[in-house]
C-alpha atoms as a PDB file:
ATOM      1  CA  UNK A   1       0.000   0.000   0.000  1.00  0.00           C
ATOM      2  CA  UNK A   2       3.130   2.327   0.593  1.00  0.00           C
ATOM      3  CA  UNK A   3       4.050   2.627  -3.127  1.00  0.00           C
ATOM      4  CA  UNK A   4      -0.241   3.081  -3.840  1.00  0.00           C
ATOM      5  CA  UNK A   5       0.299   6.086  -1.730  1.00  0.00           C
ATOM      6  CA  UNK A   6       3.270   7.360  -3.359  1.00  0.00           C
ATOM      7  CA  UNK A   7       2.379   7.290  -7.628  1.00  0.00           C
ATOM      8  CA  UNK A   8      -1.318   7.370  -6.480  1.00  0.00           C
ATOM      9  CA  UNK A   9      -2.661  10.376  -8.438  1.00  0.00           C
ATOM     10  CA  UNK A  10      -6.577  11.611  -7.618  1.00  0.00           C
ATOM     11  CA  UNK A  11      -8.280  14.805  -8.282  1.00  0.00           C
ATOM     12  CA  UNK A  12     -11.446  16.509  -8.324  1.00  0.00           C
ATOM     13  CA  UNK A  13     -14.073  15.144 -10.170  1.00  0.00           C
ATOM     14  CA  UNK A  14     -12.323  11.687 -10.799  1.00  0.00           C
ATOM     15  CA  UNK A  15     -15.161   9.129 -10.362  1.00  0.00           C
ATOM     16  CA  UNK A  16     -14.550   6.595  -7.726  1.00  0.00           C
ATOM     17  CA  UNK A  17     -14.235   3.354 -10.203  1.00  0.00           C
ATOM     18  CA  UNK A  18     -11.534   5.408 -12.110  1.00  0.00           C
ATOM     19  CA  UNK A  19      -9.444   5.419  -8.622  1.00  0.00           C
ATOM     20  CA  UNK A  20     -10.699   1.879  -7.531  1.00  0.00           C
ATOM     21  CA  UNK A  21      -8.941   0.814 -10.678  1.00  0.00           C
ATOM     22  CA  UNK A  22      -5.529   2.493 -10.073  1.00  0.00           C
ATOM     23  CA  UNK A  23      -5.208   1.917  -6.179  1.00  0.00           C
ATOM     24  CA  UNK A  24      -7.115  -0.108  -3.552  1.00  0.00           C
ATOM     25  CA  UNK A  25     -10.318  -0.098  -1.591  1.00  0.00           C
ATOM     26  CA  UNK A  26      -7.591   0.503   1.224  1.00  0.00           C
ATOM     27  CA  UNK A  27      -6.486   3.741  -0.203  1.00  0.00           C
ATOM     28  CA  UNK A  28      -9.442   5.265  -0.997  1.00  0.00           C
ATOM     29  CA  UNK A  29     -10.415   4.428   2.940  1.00  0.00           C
ATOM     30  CA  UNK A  30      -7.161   6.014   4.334  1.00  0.00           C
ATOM     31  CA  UNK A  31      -8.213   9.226   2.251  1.00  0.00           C
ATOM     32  CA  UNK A  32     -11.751   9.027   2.951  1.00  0.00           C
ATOM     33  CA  UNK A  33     -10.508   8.532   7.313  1.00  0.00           C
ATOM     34  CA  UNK A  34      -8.225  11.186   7.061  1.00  0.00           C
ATOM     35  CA  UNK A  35     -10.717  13.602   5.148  1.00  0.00           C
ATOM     36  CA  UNK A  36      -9.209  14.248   2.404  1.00  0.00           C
ATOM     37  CA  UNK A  37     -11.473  13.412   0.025  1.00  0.00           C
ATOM     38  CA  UNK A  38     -15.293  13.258  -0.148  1.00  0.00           C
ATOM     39  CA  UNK A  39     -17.253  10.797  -2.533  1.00  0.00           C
ATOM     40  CA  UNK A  40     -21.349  12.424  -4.087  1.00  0.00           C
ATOM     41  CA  UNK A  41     -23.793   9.974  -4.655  1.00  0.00           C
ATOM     42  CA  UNK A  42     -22.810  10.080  -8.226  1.00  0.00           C
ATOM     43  CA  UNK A  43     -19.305   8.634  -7.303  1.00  0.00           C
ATOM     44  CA  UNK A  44     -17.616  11.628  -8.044  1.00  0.00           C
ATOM     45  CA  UNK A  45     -14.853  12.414  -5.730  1.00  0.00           C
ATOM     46  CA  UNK A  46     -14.681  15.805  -4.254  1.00  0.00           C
ATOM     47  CA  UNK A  47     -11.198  17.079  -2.359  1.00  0.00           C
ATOM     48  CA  UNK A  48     -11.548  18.499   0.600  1.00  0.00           C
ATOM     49  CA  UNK A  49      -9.146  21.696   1.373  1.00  0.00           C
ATOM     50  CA  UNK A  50      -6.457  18.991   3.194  1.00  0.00           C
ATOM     51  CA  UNK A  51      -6.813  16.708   0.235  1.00  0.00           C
ATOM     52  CA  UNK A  52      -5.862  19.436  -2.298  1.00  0.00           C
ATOM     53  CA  UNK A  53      -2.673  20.284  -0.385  1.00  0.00           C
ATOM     54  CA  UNK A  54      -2.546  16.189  -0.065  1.00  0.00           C
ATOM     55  CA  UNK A  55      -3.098  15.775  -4.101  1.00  0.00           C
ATOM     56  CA  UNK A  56       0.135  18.129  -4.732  1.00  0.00           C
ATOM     57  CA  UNK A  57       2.588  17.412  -1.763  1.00  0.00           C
ATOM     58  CA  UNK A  58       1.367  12.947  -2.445  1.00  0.00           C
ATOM     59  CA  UNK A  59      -0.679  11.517   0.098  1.00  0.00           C
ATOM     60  CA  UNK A  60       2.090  10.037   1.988  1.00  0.00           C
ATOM     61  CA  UNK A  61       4.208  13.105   2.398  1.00  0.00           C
ATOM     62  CA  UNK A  62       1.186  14.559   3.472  1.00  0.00           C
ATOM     63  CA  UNK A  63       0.687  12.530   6.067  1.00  0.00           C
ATOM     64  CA  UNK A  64       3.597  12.113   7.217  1.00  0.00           C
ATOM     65  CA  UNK A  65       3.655  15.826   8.025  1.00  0.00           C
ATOM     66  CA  UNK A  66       0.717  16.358   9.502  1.00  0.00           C
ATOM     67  CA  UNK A  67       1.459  12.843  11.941  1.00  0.00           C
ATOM     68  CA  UNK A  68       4.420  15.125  12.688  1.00  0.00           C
ATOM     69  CA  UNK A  69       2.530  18.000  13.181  1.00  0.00           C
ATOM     70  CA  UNK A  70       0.473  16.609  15.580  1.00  0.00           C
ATOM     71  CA  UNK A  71       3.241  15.565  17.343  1.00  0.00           C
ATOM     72  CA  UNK A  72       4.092  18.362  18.079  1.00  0.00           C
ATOM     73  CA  UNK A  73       1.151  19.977  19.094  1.00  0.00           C
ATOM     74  CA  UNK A  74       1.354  17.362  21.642  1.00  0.00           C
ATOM     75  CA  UNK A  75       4.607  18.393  22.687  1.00  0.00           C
ATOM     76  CA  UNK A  76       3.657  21.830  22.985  1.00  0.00           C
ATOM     77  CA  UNK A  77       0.454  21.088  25.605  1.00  0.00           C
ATOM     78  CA  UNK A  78       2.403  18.783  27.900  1.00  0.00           C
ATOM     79  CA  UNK A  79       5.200  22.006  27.628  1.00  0.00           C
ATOM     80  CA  UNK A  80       2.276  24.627  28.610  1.00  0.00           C
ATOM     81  CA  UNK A  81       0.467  22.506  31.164  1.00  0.00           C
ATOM     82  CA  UNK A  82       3.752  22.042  32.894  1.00  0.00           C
ATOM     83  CA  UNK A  83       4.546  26.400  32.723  1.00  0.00           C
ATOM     84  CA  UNK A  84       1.106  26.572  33.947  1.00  0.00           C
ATOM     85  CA  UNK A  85       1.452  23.992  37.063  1.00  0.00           C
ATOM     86  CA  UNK A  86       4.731  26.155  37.639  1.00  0.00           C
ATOM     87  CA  UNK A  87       3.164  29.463  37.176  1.00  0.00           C
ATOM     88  CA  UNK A  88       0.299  28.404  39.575  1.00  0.00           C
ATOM     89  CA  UNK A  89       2.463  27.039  42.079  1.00  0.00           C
ATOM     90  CA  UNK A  90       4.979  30.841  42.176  1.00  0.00           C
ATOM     91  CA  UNK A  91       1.744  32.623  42.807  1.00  0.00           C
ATOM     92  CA  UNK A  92      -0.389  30.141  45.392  1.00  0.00           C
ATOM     93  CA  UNK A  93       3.252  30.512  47.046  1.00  0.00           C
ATOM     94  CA  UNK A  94       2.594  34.447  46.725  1.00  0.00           C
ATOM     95  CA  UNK A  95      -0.789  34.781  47.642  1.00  0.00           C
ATOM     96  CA  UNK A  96       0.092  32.604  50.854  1.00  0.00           C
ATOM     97  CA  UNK A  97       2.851  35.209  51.497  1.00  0.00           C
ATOM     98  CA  UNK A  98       0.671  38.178  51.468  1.00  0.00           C
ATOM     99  CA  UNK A  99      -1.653  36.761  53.834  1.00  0.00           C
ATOM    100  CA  UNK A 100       1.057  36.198  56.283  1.00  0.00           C
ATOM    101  CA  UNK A 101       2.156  39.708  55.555  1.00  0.00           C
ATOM    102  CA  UNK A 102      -1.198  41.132  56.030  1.00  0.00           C
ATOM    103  CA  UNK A 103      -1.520  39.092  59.347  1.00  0.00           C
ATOM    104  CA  UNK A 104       1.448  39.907  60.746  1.00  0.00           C
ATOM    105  CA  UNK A 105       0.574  44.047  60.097  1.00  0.00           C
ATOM    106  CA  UNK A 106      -2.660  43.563  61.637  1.00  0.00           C
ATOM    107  CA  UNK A 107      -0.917  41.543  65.258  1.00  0.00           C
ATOM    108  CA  UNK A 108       1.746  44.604  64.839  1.00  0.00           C
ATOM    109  CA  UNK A 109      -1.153  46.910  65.021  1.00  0.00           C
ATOM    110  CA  UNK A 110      -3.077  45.554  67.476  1.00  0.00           C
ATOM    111  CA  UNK A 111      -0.163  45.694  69.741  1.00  0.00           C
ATOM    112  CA  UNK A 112       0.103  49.738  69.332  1.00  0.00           C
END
């Protein structure tokens, strides 16, 4: 199925049997899961904006990327949650400190 993926060539308006014919049932799947194309009751297939970057970068490359791309969008949460669970631990740590600040005014001012 790699080498499908790779010289596999669809584009708008191709009817379905035309692609059926040059790839697999598996193929059109993996497009159809990944949205990159849509099929019309007349069997036309209609590319979705993904699978017209998809059609000129080749379905494979084009996944690949975007596999990548998630990735690191994964990356990038777990990196932000951590900042944030840091970030929120600096200022519970402040917020504690003011209170004992603010206590400690009031038992010096209560002793005047």
């Amino acid at each position: 199925m790699g080498t499908q993926m790779k010289s596999a060539e669809f584009r708008e308006g191709m009817m379905v049997s035309e692609l059926r014919q040059n790839t697999s049932i598996n193929f059109i799947n993996t497009l159809r899961q990944n949205e990159l194309i849509t099929i019309n009751r007349r069997g036309e297939i209609r590319l979705t904006p993904k699978g017209k970057i998809a059609s000129k970068l080749g379905v494979k490359n084009y996944l690949r990327l975007e596999n990548i791309e998630r990735q690191m969008l994964e990356e990038e949460i777990q990196n932000i949650k951590v900042e944030n669970r840091g970030l929120f631990m600096v200022f519970g740590g402040m917020f504690i400190s003011l209170i004992l600040i603010i206590g400690f005014w009031v038992l010096e001012l209560k002793g005047l």
